[in-house]
N, C-alpha and C. Protein backbone atom coordinates (compact mmCIF):
# COMPACT_ATOMS: atom_id res chain seq x y z
N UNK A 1 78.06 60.21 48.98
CA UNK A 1 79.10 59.46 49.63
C UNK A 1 79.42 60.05 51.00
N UNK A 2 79.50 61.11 51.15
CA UNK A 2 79.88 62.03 52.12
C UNK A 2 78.53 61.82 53.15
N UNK A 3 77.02 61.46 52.97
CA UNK A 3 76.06 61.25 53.25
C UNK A 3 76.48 59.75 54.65
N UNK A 4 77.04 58.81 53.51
CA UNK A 4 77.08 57.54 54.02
C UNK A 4 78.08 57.37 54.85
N UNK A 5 79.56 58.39 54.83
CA UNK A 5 80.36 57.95 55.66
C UNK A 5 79.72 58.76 56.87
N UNK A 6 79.08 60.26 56.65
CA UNK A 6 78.73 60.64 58.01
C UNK A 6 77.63 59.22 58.87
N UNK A 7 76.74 58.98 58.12
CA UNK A 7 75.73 57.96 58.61
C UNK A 7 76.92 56.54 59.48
N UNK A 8 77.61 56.25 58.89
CA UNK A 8 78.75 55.08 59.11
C UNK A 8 79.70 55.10 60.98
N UNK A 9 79.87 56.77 60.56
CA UNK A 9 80.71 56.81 61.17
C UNK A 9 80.52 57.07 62.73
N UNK A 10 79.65 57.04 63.37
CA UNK A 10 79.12 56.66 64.80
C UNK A 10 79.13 55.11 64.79
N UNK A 11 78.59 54.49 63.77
CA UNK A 11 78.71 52.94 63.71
C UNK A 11 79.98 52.33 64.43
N UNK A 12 81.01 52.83 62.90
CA UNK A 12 82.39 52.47 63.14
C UNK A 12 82.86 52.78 64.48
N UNK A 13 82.90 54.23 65.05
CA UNK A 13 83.41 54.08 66.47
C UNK A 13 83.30 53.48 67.31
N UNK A 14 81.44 53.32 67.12
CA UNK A 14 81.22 52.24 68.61
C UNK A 14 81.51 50.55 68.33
N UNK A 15 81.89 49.86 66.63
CA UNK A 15 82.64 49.05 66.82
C UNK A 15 83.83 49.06 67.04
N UNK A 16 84.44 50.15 66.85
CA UNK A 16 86.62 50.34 67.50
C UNK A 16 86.23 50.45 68.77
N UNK A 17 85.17 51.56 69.70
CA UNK A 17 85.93 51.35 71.31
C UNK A 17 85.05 50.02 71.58
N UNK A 18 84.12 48.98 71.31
CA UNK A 18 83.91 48.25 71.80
C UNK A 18 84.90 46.92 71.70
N UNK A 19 85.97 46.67 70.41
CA UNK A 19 86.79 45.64 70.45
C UNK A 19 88.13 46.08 70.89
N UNK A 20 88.21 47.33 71.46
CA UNK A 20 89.69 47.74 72.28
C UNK A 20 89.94 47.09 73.36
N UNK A 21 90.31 46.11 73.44
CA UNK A 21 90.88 45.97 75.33
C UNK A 21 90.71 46.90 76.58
N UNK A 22 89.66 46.20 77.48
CA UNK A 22 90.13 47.14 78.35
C UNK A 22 91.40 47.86 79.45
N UNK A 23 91.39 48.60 79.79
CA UNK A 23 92.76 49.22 80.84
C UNK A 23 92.44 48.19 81.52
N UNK A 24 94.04 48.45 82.68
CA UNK A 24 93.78 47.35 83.56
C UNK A 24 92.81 47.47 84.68
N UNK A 25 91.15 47.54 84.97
CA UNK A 25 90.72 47.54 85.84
C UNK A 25 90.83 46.62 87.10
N UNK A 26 90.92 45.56 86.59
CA UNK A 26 91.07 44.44 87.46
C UNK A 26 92.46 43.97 88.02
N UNK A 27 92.64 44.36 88.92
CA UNK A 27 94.19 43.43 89.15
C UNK A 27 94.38 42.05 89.07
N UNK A 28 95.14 41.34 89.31
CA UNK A 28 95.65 39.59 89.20
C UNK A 28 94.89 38.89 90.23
N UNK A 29 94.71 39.26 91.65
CA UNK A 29 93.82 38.90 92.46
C UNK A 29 92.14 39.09 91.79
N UNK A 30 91.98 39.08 91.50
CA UNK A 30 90.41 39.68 90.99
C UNK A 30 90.46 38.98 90.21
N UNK A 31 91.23 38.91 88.93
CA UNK A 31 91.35 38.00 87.92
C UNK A 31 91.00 36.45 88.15
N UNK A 32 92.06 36.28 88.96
CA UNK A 32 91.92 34.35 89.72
C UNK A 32 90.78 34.42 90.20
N UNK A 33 90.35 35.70 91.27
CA UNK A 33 88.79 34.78 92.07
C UNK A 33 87.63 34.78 90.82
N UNK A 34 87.60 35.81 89.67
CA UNK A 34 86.89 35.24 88.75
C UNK A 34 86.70 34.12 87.89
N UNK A 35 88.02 33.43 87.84
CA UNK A 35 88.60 32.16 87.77
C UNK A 35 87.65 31.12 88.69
N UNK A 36 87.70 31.50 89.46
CA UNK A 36 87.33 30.98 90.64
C UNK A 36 85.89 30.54 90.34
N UNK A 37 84.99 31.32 90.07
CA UNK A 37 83.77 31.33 90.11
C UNK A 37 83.45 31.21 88.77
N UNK A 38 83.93 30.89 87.60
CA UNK A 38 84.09 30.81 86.74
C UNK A 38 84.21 28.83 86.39
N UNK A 39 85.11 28.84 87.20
CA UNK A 39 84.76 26.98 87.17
C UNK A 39 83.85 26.14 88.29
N UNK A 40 83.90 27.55 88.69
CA UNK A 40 82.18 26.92 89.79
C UNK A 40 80.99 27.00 88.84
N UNK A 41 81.10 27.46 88.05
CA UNK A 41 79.97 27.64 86.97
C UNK A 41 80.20 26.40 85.71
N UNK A 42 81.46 26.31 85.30
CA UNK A 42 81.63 25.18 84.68
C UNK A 42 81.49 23.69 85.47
N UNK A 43 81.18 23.66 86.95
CA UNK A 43 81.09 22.51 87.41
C UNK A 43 82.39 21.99 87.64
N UNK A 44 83.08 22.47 88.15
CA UNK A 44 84.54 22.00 87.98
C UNK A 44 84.82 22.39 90.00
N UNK A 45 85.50 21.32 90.52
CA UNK A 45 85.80 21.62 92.26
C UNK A 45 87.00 21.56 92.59
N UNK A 46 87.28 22.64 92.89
CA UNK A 46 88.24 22.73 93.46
C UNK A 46 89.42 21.75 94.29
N UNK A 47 90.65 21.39 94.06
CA UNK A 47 91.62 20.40 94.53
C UNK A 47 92.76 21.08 94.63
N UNK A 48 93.91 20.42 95.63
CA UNK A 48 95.31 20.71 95.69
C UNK A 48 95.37 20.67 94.32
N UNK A 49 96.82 21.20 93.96
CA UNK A 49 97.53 20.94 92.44
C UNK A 49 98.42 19.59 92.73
N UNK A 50 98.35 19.20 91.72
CA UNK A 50 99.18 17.89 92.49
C UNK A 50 100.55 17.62 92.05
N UNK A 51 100.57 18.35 90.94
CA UNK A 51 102.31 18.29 90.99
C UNK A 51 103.08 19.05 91.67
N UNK A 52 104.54 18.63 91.83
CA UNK A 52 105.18 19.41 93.50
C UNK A 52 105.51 21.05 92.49
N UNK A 53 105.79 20.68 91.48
CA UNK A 53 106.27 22.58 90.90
C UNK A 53 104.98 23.15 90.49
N UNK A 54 103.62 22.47 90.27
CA UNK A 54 102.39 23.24 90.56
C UNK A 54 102.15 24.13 91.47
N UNK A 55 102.62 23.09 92.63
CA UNK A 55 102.15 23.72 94.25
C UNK A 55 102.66 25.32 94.28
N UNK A 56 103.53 25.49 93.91
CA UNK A 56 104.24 26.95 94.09
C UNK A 56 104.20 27.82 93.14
N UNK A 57 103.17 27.40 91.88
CA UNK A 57 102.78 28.20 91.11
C UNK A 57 101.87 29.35 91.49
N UNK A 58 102.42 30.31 91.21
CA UNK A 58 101.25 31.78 91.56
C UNK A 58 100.28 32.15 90.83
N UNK A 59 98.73 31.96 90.98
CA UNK A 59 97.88 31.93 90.29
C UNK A 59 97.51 31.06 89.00
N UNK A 60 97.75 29.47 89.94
CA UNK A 60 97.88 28.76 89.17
C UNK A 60 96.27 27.42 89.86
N UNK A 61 95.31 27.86 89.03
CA UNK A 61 93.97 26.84 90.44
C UNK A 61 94.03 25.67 89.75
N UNK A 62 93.55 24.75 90.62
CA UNK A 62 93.42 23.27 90.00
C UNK A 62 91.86 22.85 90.15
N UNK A 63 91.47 21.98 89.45
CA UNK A 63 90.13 21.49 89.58
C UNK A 63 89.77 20.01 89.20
N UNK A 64 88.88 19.13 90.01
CA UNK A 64 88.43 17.97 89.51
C UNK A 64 87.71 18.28 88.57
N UNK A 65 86.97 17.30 87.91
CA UNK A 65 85.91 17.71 86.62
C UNK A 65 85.51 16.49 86.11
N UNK A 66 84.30 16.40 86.35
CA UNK A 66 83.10 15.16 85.52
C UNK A 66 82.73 15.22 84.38
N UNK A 67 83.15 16.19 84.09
CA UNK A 67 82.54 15.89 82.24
C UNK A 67 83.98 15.46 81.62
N UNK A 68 83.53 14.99 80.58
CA UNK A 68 84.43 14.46 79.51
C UNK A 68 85.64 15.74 78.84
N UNK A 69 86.60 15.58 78.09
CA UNK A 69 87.32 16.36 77.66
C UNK A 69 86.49 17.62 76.95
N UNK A 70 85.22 16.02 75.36
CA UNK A 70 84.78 17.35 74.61
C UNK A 70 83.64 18.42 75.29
N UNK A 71 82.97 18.06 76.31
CA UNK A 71 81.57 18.14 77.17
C UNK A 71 82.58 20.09 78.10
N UNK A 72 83.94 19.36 78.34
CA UNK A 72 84.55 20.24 79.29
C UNK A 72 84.77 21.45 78.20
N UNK A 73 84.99 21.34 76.92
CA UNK A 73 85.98 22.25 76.06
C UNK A 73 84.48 22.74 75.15
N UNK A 74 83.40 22.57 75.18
CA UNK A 74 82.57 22.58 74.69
C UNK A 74 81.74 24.33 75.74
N UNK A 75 81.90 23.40 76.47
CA UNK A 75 81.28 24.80 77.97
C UNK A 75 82.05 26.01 78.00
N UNK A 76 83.46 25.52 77.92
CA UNK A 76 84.33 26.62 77.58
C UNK A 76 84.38 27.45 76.90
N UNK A 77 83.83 27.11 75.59
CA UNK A 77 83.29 28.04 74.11
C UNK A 77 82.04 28.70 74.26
N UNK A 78 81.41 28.13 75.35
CA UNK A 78 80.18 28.76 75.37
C UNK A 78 80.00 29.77 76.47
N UNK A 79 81.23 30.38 76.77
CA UNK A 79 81.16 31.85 77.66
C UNK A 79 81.37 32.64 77.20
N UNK A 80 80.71 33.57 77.38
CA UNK A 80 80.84 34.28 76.41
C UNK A 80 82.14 35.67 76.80
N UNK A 81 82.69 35.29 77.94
CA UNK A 81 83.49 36.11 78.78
C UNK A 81 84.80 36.14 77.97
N UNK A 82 85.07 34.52 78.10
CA UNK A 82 86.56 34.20 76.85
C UNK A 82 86.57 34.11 75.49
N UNK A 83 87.62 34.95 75.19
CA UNK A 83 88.22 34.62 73.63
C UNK A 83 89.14 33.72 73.45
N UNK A 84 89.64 32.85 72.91
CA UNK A 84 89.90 31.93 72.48
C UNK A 84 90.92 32.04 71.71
N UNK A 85 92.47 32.42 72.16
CA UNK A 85 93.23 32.99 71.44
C UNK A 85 94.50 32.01 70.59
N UNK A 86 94.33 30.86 70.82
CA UNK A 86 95.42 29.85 70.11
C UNK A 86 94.51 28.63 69.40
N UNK A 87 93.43 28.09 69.52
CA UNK A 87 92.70 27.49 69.51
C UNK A 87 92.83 26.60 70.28
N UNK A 88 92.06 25.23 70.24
CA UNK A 88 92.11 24.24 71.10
C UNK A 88 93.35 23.32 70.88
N UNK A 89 93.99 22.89 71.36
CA UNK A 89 95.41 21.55 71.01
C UNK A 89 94.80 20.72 71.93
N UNK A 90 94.58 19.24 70.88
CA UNK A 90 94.37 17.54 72.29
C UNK A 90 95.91 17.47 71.82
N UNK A 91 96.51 16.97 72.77
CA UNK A 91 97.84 15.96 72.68
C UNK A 91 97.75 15.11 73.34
N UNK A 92 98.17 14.25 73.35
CA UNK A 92 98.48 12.81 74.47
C UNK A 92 97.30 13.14 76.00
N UNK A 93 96.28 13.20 75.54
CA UNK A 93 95.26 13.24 76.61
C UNK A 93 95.39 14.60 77.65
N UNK A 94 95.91 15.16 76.84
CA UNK A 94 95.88 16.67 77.48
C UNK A 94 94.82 17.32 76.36
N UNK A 95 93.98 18.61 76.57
CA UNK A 95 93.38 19.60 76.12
C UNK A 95 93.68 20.76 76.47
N UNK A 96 94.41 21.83 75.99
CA UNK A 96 94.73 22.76 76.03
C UNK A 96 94.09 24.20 75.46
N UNK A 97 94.13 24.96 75.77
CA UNK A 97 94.34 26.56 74.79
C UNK A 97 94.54 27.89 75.98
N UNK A 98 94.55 28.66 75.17
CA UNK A 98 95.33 30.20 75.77
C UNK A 98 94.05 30.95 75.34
N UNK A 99 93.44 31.77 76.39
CA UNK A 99 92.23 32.32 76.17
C UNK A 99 92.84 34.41 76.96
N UNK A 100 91.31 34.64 76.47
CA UNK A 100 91.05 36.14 76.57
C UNK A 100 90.32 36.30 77.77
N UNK A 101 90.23 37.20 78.82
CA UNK A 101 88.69 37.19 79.39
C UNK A 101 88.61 38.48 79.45
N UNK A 102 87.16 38.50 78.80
CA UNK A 102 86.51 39.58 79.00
C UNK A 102 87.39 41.09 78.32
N UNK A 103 88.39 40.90 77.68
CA UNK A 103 89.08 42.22 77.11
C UNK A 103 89.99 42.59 77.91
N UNK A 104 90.23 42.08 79.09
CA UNK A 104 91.47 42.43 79.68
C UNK A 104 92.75 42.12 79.50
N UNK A 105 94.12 42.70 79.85
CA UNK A 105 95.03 41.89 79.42
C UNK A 105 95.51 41.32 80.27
N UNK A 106 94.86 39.70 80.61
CA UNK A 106 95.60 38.66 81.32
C UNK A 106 95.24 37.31 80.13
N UNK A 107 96.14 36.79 80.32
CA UNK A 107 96.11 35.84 79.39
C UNK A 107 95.85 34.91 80.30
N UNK A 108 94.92 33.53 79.72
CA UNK A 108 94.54 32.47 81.08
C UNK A 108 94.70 30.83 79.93
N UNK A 109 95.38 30.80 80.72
CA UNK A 109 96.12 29.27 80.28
C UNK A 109 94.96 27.93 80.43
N UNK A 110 94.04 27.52 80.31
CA UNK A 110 93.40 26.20 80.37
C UNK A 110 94.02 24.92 79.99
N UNK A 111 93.66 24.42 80.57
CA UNK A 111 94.27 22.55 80.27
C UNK A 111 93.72 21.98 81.55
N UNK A 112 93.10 20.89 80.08
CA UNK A 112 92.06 19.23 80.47
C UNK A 112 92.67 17.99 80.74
N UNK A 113 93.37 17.80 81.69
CA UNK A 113 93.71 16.33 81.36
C UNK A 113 92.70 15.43 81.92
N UNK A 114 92.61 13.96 80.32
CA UNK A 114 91.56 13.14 80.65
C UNK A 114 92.16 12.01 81.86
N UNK A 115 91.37 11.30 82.44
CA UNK A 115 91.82 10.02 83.12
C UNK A 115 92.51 9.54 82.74
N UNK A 116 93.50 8.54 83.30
CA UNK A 116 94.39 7.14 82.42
C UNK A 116 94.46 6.47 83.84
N UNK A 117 95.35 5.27 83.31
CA UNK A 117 95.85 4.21 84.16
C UNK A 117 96.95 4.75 85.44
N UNK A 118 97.38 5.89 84.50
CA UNK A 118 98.71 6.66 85.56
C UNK A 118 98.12 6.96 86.79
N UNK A 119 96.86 7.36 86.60
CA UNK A 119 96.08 7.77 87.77
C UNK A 119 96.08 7.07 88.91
N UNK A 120 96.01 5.68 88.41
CA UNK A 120 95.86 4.44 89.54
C UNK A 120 97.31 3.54 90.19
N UNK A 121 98.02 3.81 89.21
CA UNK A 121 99.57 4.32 89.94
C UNK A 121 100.25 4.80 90.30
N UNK A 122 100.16 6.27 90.41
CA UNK A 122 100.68 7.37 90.97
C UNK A 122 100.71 7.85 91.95
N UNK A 123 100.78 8.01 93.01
CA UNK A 123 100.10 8.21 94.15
C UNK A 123 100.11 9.67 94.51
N UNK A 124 100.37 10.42 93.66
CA UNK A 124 99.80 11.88 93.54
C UNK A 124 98.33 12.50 93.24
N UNK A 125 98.09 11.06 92.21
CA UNK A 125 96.70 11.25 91.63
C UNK A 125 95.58 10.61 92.41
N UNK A 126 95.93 9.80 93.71
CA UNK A 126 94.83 9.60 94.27
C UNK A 126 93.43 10.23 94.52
N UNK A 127 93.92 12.15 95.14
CA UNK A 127 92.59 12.64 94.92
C UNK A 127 91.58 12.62 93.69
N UNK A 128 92.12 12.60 92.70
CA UNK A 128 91.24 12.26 91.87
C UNK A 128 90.60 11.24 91.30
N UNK A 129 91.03 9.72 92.01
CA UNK A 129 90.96 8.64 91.66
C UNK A 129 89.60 8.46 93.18
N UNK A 130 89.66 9.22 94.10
CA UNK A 130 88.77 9.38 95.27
C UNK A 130 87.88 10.14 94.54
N UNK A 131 87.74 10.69 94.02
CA UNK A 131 86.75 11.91 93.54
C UNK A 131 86.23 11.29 91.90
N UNK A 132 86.44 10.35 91.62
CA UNK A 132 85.88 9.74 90.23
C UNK A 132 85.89 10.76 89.21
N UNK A 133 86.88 11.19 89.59
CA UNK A 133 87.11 12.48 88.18
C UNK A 133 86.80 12.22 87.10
N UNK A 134 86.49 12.83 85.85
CA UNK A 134 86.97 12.27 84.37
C UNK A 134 88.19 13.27 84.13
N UNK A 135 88.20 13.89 84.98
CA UNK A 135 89.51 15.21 84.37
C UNK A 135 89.99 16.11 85.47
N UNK A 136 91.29 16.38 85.16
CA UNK A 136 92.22 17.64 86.19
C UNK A 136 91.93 18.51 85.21
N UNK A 137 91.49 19.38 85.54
CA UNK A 137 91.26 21.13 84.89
C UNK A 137 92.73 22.20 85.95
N UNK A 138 92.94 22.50 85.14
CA UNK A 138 94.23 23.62 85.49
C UNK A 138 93.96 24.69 84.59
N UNK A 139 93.22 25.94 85.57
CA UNK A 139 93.69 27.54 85.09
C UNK A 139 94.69 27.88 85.71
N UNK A 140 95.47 28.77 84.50
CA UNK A 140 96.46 29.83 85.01
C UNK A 140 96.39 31.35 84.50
N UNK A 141 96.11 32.21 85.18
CA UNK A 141 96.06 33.74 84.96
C UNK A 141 97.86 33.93 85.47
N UNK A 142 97.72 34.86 83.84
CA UNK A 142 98.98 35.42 83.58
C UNK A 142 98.95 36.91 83.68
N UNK A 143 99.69 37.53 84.47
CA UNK A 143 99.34 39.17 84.59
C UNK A 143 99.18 39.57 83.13
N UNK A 144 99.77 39.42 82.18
CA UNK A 144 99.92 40.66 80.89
C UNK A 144 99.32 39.51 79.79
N UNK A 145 98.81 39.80 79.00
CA UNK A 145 98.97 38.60 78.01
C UNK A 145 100.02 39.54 76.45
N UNK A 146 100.39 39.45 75.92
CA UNK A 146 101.67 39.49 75.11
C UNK A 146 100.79 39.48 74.02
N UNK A 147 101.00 40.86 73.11
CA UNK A 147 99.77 40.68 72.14
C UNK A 147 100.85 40.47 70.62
């Protein structure tokens, strides 16, 4: 027995320091521009935010987006950067969840909203009604995420 925990126990460590969080290497700036390049990789382009209490949100990016809700939330699962910490919520044509990246502690807010009719009445939503969106993508990096 004493055989197997010595054999084990290099195992076990290098699975505890590999699922520890890392320190904060990255600050909040660093965080967003990975954000950044992060939905340049999901295909997602960059836009104003279009609501007026968006606009003054701090580290808050907005994005057009051509794929569909499940096509968008699908790509999302498949990085392997984020964890996935609330699961997915659809509500009323929103797609949501609260993710991990990469082991750090910032928590990053995602949400999909699909097209509607509001779009074509609103006159906030024009850019995206110019841009044949299927979706507003909104990240938000949160300095700490709250464990």
């Amino acid at each position: 027995m004493k055989r197997l925990v010595a054999a084990l126990a290099p195992l076990l460590l290098t699975i505890l320091i590999g699922c520890t969080p890392k320190e904060t290497e990255m600050t909040t700036a660093q965080a967003v521009e990975r954000m950044v390049q992060l939905a340049s990789t999901l295909g997602l382009a960059p836009i104003g935010c279009l609501d007026e209490v968006d606009k003054n949100r701090p580290n808050l990016l907005c994005f057009t987006s051509n794929a569909s809700a499940t096509e968008f939330k699908r790509r999302i699962d498949e990085l392997q950067e984020f964890q996935n910490t609330t699961g997915w919520r659809d509500d009323y044509g929103t797609l949501s969840a609260s993710m991990r990246y990469d082991g750090y502690p910032y928590a990053i807010g995602v949400i999909y909203s699909r097209s509607s009719s509001m779009w074509t009445v609103l006159s906030r939503y024009a850019p995206l009604v110019a841009a044949k969106a299927k979706g507003y993508a909104q990240i938000l990096v949160v300095d700490k995420a709250e464990d």
